[in-house]
Protein backbone atom coordinates (compact mmCIF):
# COMPACT_ATOMS: atom_id res chain seq x y z
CA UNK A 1 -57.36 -0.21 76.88
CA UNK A 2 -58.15 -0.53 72.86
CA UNK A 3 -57.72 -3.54 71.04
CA UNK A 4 -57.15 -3.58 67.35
CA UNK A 5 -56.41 -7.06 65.78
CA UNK A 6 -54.99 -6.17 62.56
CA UNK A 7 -55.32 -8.57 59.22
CA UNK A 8 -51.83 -9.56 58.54
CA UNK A 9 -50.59 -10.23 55.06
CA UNK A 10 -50.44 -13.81 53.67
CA UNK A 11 -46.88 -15.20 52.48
CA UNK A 12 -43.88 -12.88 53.13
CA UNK A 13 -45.56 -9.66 52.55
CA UNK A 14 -44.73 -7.51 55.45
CA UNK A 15 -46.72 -5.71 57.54
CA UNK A 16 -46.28 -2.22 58.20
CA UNK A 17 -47.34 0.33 60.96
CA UNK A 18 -49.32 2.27 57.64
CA UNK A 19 -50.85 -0.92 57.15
CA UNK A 20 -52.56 -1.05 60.89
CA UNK A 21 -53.17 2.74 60.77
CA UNK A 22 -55.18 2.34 57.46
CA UNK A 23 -57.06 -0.31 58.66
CA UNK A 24 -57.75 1.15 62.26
CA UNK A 25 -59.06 3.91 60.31
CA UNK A 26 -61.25 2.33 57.79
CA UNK A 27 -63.21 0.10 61.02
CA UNK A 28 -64.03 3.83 62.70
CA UNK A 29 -65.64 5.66 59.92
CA UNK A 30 -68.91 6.23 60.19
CA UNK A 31 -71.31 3.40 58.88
CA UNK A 32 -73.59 6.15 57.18
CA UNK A 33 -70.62 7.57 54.89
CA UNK A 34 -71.34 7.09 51.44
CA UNK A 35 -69.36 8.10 48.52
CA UNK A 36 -69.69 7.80 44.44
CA UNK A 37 -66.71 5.23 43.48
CA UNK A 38 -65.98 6.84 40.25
CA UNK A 39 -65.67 10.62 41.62
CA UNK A 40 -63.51 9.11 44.37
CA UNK A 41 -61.44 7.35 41.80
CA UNK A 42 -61.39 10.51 39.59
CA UNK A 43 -60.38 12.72 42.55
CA UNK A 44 -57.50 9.90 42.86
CA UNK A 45 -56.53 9.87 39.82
CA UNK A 46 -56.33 13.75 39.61
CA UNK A 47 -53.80 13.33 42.96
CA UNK A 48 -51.91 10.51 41.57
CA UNK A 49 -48.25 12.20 42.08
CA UNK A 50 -49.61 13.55 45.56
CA UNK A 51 -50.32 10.08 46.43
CA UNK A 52 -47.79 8.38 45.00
CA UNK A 53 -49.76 5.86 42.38
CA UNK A 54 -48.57 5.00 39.25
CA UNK A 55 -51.07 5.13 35.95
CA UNK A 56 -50.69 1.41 35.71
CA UNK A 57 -51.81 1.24 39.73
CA UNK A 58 -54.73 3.23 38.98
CA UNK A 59 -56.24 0.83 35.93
CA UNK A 60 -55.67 -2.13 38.72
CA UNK A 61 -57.91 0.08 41.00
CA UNK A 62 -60.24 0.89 38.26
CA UNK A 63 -60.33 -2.93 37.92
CA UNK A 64 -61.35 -3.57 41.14
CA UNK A 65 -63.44 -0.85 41.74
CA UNK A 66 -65.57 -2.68 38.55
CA UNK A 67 -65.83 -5.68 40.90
CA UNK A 68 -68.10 -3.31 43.21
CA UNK A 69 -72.00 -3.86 42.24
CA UNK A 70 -73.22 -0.89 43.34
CA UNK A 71 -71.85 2.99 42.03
CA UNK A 72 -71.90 3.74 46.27
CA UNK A 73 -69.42 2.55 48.31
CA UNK A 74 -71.31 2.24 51.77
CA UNK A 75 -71.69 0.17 54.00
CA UNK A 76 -69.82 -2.40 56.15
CA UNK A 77 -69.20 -4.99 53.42
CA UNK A 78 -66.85 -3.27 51.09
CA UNK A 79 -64.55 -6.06 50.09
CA UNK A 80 -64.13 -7.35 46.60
CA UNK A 81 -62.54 -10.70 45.90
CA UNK A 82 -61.18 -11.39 42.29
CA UNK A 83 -59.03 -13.83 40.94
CA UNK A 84 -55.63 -12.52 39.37
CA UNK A 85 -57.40 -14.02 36.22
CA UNK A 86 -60.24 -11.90 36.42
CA UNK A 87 -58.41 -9.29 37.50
CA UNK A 88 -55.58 -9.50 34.65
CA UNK A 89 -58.82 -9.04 32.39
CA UNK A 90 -60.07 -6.14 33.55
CA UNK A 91 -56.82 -4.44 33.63
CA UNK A 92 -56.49 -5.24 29.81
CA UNK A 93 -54.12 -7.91 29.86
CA UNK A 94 -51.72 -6.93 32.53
CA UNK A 95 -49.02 -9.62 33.21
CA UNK A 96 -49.72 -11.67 36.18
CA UNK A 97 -46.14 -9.96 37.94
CA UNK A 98 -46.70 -6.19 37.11
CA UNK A 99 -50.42 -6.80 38.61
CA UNK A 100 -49.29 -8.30 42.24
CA UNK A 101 -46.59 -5.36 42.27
CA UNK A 102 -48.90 -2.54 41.33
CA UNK A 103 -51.63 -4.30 43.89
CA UNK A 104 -49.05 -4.22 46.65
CA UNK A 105 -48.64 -0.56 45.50
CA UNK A 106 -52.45 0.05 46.26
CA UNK A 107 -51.55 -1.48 49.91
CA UNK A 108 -48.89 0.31 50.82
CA UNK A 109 -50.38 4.29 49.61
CA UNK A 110 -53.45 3.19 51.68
CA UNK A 111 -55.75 2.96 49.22
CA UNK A 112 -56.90 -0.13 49.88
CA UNK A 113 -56.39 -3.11 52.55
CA UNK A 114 -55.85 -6.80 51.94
CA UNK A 115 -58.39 -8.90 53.83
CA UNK A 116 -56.33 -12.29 53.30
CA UNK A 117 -57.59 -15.71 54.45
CA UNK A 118 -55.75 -18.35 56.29
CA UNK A 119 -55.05 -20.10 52.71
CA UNK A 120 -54.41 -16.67 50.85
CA UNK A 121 -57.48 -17.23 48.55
CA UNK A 122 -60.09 -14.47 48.12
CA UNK A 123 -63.27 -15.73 48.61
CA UNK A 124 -66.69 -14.96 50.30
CA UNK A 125 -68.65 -16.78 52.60
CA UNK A 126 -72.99 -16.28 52.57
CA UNK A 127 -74.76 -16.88 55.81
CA UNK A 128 -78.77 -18.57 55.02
CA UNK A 129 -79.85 -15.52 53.73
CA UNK A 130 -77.69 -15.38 51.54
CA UNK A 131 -76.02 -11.92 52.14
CA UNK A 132 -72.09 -12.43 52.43
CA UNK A 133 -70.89 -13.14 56.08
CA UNK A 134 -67.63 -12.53 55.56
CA UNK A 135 -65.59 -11.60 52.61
CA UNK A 136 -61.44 -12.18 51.89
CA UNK A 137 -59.65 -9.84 48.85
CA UNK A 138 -59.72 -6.58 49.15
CA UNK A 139 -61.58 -3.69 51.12
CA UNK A 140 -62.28 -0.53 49.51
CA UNK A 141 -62.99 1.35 52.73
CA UNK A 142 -60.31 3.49 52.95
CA UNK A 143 -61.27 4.91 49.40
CA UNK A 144 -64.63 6.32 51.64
CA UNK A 145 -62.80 7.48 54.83
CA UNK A 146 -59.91 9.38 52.60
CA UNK A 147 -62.62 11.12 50.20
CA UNK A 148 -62.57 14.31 51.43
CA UNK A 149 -58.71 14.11 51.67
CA UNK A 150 -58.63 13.10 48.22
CA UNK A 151 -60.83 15.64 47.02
CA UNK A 152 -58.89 18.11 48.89
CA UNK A 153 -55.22 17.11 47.06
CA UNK A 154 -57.72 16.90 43.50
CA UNK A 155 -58.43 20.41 43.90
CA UNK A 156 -55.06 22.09 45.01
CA UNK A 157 -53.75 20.05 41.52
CA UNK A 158 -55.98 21.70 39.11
CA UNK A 159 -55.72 25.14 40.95
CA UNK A 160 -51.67 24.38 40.05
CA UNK A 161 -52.46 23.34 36.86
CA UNK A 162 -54.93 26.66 36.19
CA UNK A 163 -52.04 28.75 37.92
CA UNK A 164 -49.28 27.22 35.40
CA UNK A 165 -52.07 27.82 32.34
CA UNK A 166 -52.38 31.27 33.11
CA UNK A 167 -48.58 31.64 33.35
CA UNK A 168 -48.05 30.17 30.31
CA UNK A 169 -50.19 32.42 28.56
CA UNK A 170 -48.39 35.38 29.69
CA UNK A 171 -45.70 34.34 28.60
């Protein structure tokens, strides 16, 4: 028998079976995957509609995905934990409502998975050595495991988009 304890949400935010299939996905992909955040987050952004992200979603992901040091996402610690303040910065002064609802957004198209602490704050702890021993906000890991699927969405878009072009010009 498998056992999967899955993260539930802090407050009254539900938890749905997409939530525990996202997350039992990111914990099996394979430690040595490795992908560039920004070309995932362009091939995202190319798939939006396919998705189902709005534009204002996407600069709350490009927010977070600033939070990341490094330009890989690899690894087992891929959780980022900003404030709403910090946050609401980086997303060029989105108000403090529009920013939890485009967040939850993120959540529910599986793009990324809340990590919430018993208080709700995001937070890290760092064992002696100082490396982080665990982390609560948000884990970017199914951004890695999707990639490919991503990618794959990205390029059936632009072949549309080259298809319509060339129609267009026929006409």
């Amino acid at each position: 028998m498998e056992r999967h304890i899955a993260t539930t949400p802090f407050g009254r935010r539900s938890l749905t079976l997409a939530h525990v299939a996202a997350q039992m996905a990111a914990r099996e992909r394979a430690p040595d995957l490795a992908v560039n955040k920004w070309k995932v987050f362009d091939t995202v952004r190319v798939a939006r509609h396919r998705i189902g992200v709005s534009d204002r979603a996407l600069s709350v992901l490009n927010a977070l995905l600033s939070f990341f040091p490094e330009a890989e996402l690899s690894g087992d610690a891929l959780v980022v934990f900003p404030s709403n303040r910090e946050l609401i910065l980086r997303a060029n002064g989105m108000a403090p409502a529009t920013l939890r609802r485009h967040l939850a957004q993120l959540v529910d198209c599986g793009l990324v998975i809340r990590r919430d602490s018993p208080n709700g704050k995001r937070y890290a702890r760092k064992a002696a050595g100082g490396a982080i021993a665990e982390a609560f906000g948000f884990d970017l890991a199914p951004l890695v495991v999707r990639a490919g699927e991503f990618a794959g969405w990205a390029a059936e878009v632009r072949a549309h988009e080259q298809a319509v072009r060339r129609q267009r010009e026929r006409v």
